[in-house]
Structures are given as structure tokens and as C-alpha cells.
C-alpha atoms as a PDB file:
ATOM      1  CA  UNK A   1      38.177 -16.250  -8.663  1.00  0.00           C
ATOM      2  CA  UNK A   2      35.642 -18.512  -9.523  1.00  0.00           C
ATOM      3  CA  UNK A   3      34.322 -19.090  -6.186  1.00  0.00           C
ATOM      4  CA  UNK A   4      34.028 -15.366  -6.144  1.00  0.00           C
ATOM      5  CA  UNK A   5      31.878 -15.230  -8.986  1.00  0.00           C
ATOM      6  CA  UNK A   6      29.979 -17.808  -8.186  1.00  0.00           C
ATOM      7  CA  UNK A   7      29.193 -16.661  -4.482  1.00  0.00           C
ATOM      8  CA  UNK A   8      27.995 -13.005  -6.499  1.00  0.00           C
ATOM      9  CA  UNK A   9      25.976 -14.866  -8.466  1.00  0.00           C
ATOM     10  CA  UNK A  10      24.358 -16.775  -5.741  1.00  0.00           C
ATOM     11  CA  UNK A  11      23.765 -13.653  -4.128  1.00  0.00           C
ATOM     12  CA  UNK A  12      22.159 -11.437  -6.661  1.00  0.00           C
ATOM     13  CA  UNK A  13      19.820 -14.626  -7.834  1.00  0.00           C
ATOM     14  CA  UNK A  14      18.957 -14.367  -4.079  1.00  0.00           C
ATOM     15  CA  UNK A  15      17.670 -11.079  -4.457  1.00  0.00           C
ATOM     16  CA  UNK A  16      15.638 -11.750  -7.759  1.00  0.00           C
ATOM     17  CA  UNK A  17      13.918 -14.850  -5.769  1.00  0.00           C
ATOM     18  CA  UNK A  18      13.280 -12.262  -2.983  1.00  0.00           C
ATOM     19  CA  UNK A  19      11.573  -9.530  -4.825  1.00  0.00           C
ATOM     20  CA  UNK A  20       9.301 -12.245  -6.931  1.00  0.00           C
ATOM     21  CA  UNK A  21       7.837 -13.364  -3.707  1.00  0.00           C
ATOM     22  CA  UNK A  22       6.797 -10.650  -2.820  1.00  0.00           C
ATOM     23  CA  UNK A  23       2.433 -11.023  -4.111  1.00  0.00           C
ATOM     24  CA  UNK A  24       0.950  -8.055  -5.341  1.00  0.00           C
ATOM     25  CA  UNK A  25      -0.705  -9.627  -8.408  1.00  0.00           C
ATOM     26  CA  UNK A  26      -4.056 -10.860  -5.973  1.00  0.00           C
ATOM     27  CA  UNK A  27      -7.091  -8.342  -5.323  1.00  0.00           C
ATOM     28  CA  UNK A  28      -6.283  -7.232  -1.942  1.00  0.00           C
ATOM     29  CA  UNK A  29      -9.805  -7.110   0.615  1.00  0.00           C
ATOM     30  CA  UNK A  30     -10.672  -3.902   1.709  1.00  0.00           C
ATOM     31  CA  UNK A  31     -10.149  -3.418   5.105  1.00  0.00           C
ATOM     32  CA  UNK A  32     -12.067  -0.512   7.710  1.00  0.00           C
ATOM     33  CA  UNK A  33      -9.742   1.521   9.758  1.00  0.00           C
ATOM     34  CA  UNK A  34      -9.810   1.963  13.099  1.00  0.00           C
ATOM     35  CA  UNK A  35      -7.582   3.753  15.510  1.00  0.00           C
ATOM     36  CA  UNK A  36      -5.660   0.808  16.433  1.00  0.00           C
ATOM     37  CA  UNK A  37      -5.007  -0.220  13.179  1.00  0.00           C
ATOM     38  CA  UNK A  38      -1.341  -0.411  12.232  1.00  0.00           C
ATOM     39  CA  UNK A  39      -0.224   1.507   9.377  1.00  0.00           C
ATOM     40  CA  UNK A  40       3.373   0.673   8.078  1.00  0.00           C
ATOM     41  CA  UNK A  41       3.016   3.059   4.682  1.00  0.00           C
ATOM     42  CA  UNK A  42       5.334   3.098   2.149  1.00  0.00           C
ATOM     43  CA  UNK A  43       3.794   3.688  -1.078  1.00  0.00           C
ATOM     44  CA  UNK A  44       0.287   5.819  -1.551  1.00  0.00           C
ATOM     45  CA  UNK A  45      -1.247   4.093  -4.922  1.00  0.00           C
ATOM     46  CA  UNK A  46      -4.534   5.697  -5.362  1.00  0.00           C
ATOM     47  CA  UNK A  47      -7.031   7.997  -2.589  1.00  0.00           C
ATOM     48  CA  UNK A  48     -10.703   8.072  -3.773  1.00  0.00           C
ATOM     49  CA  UNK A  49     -12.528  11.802  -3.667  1.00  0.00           C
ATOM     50  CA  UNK A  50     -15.351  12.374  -1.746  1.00  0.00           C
ATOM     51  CA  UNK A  51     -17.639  14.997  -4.016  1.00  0.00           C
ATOM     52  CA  UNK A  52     -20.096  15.673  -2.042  1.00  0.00           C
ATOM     53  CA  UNK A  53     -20.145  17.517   1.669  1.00  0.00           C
ATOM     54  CA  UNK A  54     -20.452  15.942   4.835  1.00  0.00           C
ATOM     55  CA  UNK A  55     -18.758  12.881   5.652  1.00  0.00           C
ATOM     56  CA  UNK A  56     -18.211  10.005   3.741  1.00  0.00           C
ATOM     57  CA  UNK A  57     -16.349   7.120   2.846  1.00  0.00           C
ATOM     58  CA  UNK A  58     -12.914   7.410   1.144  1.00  0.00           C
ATOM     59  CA  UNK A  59     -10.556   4.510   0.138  1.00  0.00           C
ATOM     60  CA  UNK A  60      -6.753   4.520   0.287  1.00  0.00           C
ATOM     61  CA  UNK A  61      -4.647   1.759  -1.917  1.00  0.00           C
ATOM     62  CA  UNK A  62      -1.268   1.831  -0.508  1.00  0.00           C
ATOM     63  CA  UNK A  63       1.739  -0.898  -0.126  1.00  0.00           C
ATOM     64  CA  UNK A  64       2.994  -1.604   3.068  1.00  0.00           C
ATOM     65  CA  UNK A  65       6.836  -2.000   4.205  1.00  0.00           C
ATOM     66  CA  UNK A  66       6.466  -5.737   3.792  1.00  0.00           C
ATOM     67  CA  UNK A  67       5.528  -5.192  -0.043  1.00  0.00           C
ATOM     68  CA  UNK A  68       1.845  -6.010   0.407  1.00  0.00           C
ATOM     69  CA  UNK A  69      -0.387  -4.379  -0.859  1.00  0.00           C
ATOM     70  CA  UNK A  70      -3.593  -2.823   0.946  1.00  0.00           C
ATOM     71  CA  UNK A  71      -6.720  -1.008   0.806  1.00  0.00           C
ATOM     72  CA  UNK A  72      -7.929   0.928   3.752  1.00  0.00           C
ATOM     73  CA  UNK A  73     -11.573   2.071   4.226  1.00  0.00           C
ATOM     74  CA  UNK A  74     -11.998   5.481   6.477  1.00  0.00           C
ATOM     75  CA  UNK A  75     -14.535   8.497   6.380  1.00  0.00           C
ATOM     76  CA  UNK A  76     -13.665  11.899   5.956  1.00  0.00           C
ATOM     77  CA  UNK A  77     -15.620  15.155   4.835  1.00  0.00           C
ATOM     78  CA  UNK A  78     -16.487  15.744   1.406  1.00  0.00           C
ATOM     79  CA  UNK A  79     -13.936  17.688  -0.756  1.00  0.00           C
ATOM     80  CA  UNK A  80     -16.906  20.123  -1.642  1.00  0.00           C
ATOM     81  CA  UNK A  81     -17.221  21.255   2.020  1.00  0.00           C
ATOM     82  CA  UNK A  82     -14.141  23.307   1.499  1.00  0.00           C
ATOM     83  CA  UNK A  83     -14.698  27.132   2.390  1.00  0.00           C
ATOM     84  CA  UNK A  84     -18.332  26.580   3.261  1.00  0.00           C
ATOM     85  CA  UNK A  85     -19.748  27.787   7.151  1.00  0.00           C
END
């Protein structure tokens, strides 16, 4: 029984070592998309709004499947250009 207990508790402490390596605490460098970027998205943090109308640059802070977290420069029209011909 003890060995079982022990080997659970070796396990689980595993886990907690595992999910504090993980780094999200630095400032992560923005980084300019292109099409042959790889995107491996699975958290969207924060999208910046483009006011104005034409294009422009947007940011996207998202984490990645590894944990990491990123932030992804790319240019997209304005939000204002909405409905206008």
C-alpha cells in the first residue's frame, strides 16, 4: 500500500513540476506573420481593433499548444470600413 501511495504521489508532483515549467511570466517579442508561419492556437488572449478604414496593423496575443505564449503581428482592414462602398 505504501508503495502505491508513494508511486501517486510521485506522479501527481510530476505533473505540478510540469505545468511550472511551462514560462509565460517573460514579455513575449512580437513576431510578423507570414503565410508560412505555423500557427498551433490554443488560447486567443487579446486582438487589437483597427479604428480607422483601410488596412492596418492588428496584433493577436495567443498561447500556443506548447504553453508559450505569443504575439503575432498581421494587417487587416479597419473595423470602420464595415458597410462602406
Amino acid at each position: 500500500m505504501k508503495r502505491i501511495l508513494s508511486a501517486l504521489f510521485l506522479i501527481s508532483l510530476s505533473g505540478v513540476a510540469a505545468a511550472a515549467s511551462i514560462d509565460n511570466s517573460s514579455t513575449p517579442t512580437v513576431e510578423d506573420y507570414t503565410y508560412s508561419t505555423p500557427l498551433h492556437i490554443a488560447k486567443v488572449l487579446n486582438m487589437t481593433r483597427n479604428d480607422g478604414c483601410g488596412p492596418g496593423a492588428r496584433e493577436m496575443t495567443y498561447i500556443d499548444t506548447m504553453g508559450t505564449t505569443h504575439v503575432l503581428r498581421y494587417q487587416a482592414f479597419g473595423d470602420d470600413c464595415l458597410g462602406q462602398n
